[in-house]
N, C-alpha and C. Protein backbone atom coordinates (compact mmCIF):
# COMPACT_ATOMS: atom_id res chain seq x y z
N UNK A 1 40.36 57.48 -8.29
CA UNK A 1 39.76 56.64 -9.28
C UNK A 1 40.03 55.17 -8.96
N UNK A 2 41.32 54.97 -8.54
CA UNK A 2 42.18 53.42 -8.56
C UNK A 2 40.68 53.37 -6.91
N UNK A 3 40.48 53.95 -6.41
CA UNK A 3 39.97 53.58 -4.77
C UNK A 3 38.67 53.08 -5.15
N UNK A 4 37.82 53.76 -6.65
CA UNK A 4 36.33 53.65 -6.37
C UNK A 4 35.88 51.73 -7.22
N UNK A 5 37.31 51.34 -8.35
CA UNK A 5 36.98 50.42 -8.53
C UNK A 5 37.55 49.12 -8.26
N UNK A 6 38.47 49.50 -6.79
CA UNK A 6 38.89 48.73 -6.01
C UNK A 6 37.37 48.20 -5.17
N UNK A 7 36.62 49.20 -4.56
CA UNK A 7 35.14 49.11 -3.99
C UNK A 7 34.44 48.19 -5.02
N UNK A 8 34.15 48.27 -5.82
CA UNK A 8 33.47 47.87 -6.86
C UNK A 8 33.90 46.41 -6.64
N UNK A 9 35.06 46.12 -6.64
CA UNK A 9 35.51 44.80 -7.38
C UNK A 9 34.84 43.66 -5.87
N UNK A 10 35.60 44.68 -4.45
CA UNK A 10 35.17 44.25 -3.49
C UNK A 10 33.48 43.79 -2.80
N UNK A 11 32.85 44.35 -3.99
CA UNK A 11 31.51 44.29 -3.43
C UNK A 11 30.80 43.15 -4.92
N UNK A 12 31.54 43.58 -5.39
CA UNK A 12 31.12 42.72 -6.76
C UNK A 12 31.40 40.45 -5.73
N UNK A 13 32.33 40.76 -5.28
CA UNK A 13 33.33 39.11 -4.91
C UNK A 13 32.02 38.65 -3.70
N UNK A 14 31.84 39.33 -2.74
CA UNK A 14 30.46 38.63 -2.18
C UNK A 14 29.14 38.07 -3.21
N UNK A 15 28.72 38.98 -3.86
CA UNK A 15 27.23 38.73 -4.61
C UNK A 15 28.22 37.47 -5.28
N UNK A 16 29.17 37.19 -6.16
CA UNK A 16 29.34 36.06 -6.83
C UNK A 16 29.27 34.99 -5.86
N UNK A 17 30.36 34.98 -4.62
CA UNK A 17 29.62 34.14 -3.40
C UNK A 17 28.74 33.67 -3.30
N UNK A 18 27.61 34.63 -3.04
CA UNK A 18 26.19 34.05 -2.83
C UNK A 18 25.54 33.28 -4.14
N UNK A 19 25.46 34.03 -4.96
CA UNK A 19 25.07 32.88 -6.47
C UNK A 19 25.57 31.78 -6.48
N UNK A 20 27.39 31.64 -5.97
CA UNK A 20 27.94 29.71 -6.11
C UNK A 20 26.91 29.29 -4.82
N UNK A 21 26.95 30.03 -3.86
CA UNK A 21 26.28 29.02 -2.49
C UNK A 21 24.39 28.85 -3.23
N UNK A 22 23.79 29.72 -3.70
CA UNK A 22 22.56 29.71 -3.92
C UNK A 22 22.58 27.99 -5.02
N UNK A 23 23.69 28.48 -6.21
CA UNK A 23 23.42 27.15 -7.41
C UNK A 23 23.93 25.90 -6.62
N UNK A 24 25.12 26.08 -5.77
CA UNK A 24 24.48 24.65 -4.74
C UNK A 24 23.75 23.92 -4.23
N UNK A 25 23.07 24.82 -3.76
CA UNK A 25 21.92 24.60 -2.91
C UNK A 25 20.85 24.08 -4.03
N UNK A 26 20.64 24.85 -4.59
CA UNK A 26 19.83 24.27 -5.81
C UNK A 26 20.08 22.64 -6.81
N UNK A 27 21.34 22.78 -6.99
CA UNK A 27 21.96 21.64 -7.40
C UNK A 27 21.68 20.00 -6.09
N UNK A 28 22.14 20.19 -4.85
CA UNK A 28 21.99 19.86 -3.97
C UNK A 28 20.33 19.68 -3.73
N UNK A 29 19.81 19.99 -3.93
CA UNK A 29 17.89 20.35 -3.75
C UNK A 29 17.37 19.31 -4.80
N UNK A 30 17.89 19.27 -5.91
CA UNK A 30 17.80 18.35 -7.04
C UNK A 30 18.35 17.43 -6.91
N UNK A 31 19.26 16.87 -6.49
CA UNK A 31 20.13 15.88 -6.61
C UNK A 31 19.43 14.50 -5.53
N UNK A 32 18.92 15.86 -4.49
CA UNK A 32 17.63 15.27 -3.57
C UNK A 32 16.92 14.47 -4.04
N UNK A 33 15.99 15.45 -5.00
CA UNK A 33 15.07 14.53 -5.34
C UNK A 33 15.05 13.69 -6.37
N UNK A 34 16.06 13.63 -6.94
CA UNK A 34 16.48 12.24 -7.98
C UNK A 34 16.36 11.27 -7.25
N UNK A 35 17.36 11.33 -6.38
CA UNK A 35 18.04 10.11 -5.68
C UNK A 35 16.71 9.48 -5.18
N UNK A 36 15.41 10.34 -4.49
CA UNK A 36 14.26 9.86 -4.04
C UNK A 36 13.05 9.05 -4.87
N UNK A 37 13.30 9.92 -5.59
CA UNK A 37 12.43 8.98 -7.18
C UNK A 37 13.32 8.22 -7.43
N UNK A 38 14.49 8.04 -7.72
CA UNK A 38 15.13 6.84 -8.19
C UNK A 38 14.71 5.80 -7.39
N UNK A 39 15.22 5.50 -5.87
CA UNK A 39 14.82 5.05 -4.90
C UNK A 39 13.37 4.68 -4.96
N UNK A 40 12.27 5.45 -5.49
CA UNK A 40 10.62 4.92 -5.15
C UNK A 40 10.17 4.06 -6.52
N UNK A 41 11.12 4.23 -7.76
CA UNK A 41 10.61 3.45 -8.82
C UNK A 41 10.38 1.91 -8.37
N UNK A 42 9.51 1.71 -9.52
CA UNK A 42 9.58 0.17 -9.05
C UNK A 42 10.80 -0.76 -9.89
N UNK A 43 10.94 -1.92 -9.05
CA UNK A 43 12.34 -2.96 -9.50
C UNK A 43 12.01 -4.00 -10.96
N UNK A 44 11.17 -3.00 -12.13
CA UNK A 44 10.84 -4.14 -13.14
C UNK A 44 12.17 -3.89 -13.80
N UNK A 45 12.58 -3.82 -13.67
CA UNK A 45 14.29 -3.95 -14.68
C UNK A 45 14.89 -5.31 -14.22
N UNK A 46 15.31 -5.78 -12.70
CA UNK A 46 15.61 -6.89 -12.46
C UNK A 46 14.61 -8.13 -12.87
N UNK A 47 13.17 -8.00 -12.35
CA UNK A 47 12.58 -9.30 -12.60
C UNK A 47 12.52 -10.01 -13.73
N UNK A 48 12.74 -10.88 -13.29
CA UNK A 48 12.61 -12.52 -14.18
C UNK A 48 11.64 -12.42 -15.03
N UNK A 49 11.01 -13.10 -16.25
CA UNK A 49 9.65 -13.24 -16.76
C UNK A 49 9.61 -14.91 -16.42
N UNK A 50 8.55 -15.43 -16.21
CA UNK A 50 8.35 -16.82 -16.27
C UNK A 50 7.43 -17.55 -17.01
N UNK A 51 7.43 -18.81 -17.34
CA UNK A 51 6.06 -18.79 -18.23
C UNK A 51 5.24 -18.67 -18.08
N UNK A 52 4.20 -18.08 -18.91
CA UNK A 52 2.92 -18.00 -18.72
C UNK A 52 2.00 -18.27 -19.54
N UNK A 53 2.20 -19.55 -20.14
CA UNK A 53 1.43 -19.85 -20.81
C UNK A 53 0.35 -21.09 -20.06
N UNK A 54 -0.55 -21.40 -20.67
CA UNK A 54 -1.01 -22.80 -20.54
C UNK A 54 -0.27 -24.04 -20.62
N UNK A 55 -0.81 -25.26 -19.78
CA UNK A 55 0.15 -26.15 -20.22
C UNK A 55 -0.47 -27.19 -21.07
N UNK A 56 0.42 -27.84 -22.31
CA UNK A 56 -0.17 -28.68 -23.25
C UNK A 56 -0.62 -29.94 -22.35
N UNK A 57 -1.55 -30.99 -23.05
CA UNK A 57 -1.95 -32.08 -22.66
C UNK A 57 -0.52 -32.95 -22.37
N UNK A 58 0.31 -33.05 -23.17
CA UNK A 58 1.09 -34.15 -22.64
C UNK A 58 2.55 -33.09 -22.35
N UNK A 59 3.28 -33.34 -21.83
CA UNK A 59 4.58 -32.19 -21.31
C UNK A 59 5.74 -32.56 -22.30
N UNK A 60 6.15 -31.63 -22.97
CA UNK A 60 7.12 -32.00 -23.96
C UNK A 60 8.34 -31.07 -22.93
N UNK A 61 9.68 -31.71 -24.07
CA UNK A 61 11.03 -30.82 -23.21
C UNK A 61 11.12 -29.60 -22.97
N UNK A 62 10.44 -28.58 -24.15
CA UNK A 62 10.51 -27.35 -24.32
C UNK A 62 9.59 -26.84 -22.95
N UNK A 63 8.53 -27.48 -23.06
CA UNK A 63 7.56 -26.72 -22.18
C UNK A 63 8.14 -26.93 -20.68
N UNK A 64 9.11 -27.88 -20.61
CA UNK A 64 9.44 -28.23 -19.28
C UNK A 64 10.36 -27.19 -18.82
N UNK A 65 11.57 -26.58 -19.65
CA UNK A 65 12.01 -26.01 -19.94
C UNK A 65 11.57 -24.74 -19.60
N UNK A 66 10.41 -24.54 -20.34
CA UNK A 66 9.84 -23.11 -20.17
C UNK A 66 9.65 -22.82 -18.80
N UNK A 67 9.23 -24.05 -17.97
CA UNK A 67 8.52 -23.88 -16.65
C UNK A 67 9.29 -23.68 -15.87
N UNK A 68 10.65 -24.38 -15.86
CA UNK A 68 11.37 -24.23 -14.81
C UNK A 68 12.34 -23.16 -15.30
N UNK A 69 12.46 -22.30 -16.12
CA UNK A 69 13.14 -21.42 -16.61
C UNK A 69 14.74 -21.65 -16.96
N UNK A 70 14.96 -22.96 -17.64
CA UNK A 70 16.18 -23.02 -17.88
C UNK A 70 16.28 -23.34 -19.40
N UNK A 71 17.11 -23.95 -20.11
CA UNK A 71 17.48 -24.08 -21.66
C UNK A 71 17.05 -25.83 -21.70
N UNK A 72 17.11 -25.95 -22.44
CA UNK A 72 17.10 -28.11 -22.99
C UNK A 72 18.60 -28.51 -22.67
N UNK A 73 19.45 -27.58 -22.87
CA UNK A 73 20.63 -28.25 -22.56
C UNK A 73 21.65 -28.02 -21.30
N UNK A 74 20.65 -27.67 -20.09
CA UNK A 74 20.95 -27.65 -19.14
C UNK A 74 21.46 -28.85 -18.43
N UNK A 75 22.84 -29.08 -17.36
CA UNK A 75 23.49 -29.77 -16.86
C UNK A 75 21.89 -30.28 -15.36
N UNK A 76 22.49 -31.26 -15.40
CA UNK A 76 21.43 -32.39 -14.07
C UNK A 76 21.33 -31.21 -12.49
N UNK A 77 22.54 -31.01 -12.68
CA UNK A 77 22.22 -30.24 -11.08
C UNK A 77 21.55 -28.52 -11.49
N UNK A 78 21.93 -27.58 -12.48
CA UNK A 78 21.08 -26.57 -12.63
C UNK A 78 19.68 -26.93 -12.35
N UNK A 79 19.11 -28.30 -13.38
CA UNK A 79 17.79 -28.13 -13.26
C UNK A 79 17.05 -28.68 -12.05
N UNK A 80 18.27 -29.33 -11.04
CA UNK A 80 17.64 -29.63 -9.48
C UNK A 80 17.56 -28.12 -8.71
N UNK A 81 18.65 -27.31 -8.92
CA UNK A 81 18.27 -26.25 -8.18
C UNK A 81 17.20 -25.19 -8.95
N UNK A 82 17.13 -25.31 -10.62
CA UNK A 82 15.45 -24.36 -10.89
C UNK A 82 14.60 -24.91 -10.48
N UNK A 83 14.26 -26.25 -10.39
CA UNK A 83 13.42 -27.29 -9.78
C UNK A 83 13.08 -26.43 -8.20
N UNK A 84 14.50 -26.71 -7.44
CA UNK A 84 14.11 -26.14 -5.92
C UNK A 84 13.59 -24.89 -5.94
N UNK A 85 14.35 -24.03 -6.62
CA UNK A 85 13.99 -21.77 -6.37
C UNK A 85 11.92 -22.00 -7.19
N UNK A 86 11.88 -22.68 -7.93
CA UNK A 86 10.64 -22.39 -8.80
C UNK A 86 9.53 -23.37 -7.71
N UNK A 87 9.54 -24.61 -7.03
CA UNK A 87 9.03 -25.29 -5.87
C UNK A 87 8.75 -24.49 -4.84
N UNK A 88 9.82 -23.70 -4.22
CA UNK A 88 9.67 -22.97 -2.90
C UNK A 88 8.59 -21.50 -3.19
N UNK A 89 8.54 -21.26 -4.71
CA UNK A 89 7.39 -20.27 -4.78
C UNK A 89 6.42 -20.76 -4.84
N UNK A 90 5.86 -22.08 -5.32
CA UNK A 90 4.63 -22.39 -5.72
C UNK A 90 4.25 -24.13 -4.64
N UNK A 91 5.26 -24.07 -3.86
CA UNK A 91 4.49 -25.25 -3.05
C UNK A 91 3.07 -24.99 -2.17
N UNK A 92 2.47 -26.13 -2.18
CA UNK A 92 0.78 -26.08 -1.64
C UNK A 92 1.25 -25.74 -0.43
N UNK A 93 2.42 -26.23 0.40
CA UNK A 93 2.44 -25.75 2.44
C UNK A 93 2.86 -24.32 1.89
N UNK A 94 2.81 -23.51 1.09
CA UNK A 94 3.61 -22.25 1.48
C UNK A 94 2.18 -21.31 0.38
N UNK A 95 0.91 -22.41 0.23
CA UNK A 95 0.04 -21.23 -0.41
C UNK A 95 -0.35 -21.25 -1.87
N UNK A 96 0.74 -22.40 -2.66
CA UNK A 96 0.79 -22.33 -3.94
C UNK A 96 -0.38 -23.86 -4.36
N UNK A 97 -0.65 -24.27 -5.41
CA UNK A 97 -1.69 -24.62 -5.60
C UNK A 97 -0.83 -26.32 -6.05
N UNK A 98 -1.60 -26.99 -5.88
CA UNK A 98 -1.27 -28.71 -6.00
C UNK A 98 -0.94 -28.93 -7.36
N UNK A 99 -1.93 -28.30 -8.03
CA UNK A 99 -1.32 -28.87 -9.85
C UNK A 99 -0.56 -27.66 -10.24
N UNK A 100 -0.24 -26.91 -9.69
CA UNK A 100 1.34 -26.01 -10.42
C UNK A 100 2.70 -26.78 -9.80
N UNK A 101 2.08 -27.44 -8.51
CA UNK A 101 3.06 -28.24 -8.28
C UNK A 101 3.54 -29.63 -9.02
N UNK A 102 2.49 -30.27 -9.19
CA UNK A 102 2.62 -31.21 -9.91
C UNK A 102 3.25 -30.95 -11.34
N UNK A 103 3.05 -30.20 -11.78
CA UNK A 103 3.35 -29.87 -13.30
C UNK A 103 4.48 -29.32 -13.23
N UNK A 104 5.64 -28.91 -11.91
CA UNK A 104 6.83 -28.11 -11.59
C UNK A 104 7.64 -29.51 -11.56
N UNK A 105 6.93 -31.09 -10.64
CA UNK A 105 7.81 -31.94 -10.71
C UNK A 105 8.04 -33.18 -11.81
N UNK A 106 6.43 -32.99 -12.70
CA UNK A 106 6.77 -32.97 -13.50
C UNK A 106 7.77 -32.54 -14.64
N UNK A 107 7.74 -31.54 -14.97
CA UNK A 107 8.59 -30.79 -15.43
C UNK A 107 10.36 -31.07 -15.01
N UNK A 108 10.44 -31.47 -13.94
CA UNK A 108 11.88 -31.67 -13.12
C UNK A 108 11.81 -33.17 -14.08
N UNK A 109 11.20 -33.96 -13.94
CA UNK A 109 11.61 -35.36 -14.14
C UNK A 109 11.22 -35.92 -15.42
N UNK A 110 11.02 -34.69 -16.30
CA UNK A 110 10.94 -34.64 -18.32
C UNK A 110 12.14 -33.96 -18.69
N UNK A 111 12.81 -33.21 -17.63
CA UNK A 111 14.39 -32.57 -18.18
C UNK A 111 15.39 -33.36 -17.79
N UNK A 112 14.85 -34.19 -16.77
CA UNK A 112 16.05 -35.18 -16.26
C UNK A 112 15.81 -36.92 -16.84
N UNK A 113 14.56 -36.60 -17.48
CA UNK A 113 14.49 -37.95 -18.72
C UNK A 113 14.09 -38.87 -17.74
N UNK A 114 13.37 -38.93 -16.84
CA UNK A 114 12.84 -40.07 -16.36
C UNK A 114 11.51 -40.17 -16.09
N UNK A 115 10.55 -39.76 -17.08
CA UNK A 115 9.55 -39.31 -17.35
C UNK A 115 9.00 -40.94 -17.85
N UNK A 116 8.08 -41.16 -16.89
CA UNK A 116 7.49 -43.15 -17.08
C UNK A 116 6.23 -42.89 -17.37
N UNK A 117 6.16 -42.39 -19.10
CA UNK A 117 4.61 -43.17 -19.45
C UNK A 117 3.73 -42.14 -18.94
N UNK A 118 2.85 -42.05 -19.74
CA UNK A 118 1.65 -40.91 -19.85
C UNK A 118 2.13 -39.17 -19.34
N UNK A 119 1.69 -38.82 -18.70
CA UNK A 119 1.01 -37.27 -18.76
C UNK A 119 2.44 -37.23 -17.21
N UNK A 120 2.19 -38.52 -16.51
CA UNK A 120 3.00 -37.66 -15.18
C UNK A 120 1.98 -37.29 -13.90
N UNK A 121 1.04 -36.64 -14.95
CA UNK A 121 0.48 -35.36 -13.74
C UNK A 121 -0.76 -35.96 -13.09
N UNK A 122 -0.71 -35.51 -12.13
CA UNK A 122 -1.98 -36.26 -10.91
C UNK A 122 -3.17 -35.76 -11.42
N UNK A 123 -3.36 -34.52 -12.11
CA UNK A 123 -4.50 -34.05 -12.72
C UNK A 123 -4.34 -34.01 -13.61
């Protein structure tokens, strides 16, 4: 009797074997393809929003603000370097258009208050 469910127990310990190696594999098979879809989503979680509005007739602080993506009470050198990162996307030698430029250095020189009289802008 003690011999037939000694057999038993022995034949029982492989098949559990194979089920841990099978739910591995399976686990492992999935884990696959997460990681691959994770990997193919697209990156809208990091990006920036920027403005997108129209711009008013005359450039107030806020809107300057808006453009170069910083606060009103930003320090002189932040808004030279949003000035530079927001320039290097939209300059005319690199493709970007003359009056987004104009309205970018505008914008630089209404946050840094040296804004002389009228509009600023070439257009």
């Amino acid at each position: 009797m003690q011999q037939q469910s000694r057999d038993s127990t022995e034949m029982v310990a492989p098949l559990i074997a194979g089920i841990a190696v099978a739910a591995a594999a399976y686990a492992g098979r999935y884990s696959i393809r997460a990681w691959q879809a994770f990997k193919a989503r697209p990156p809208t979680a990091r990006v920036r929003r920027f403005y997108e509005g129209g711009f008013q007739p005359s450039m107030t602080r806020r809107e300057a603000a808006l453009i170069l993506g910083v606060r009103d009470s930003t320090p002189a050198e932040k808004i030279k370097e949003a000035h530079r990162r927001v320039m290097v996307a939209n300059h005319p030698d690199a493709g970007g258009s003359h009056y987004l430029a104009s309205k970018i250095n505008e914008a630089k020189d209404m946050m840094l208050r040296r804004n002389k009289g009228g509009s600023g802008s070439a257009f």
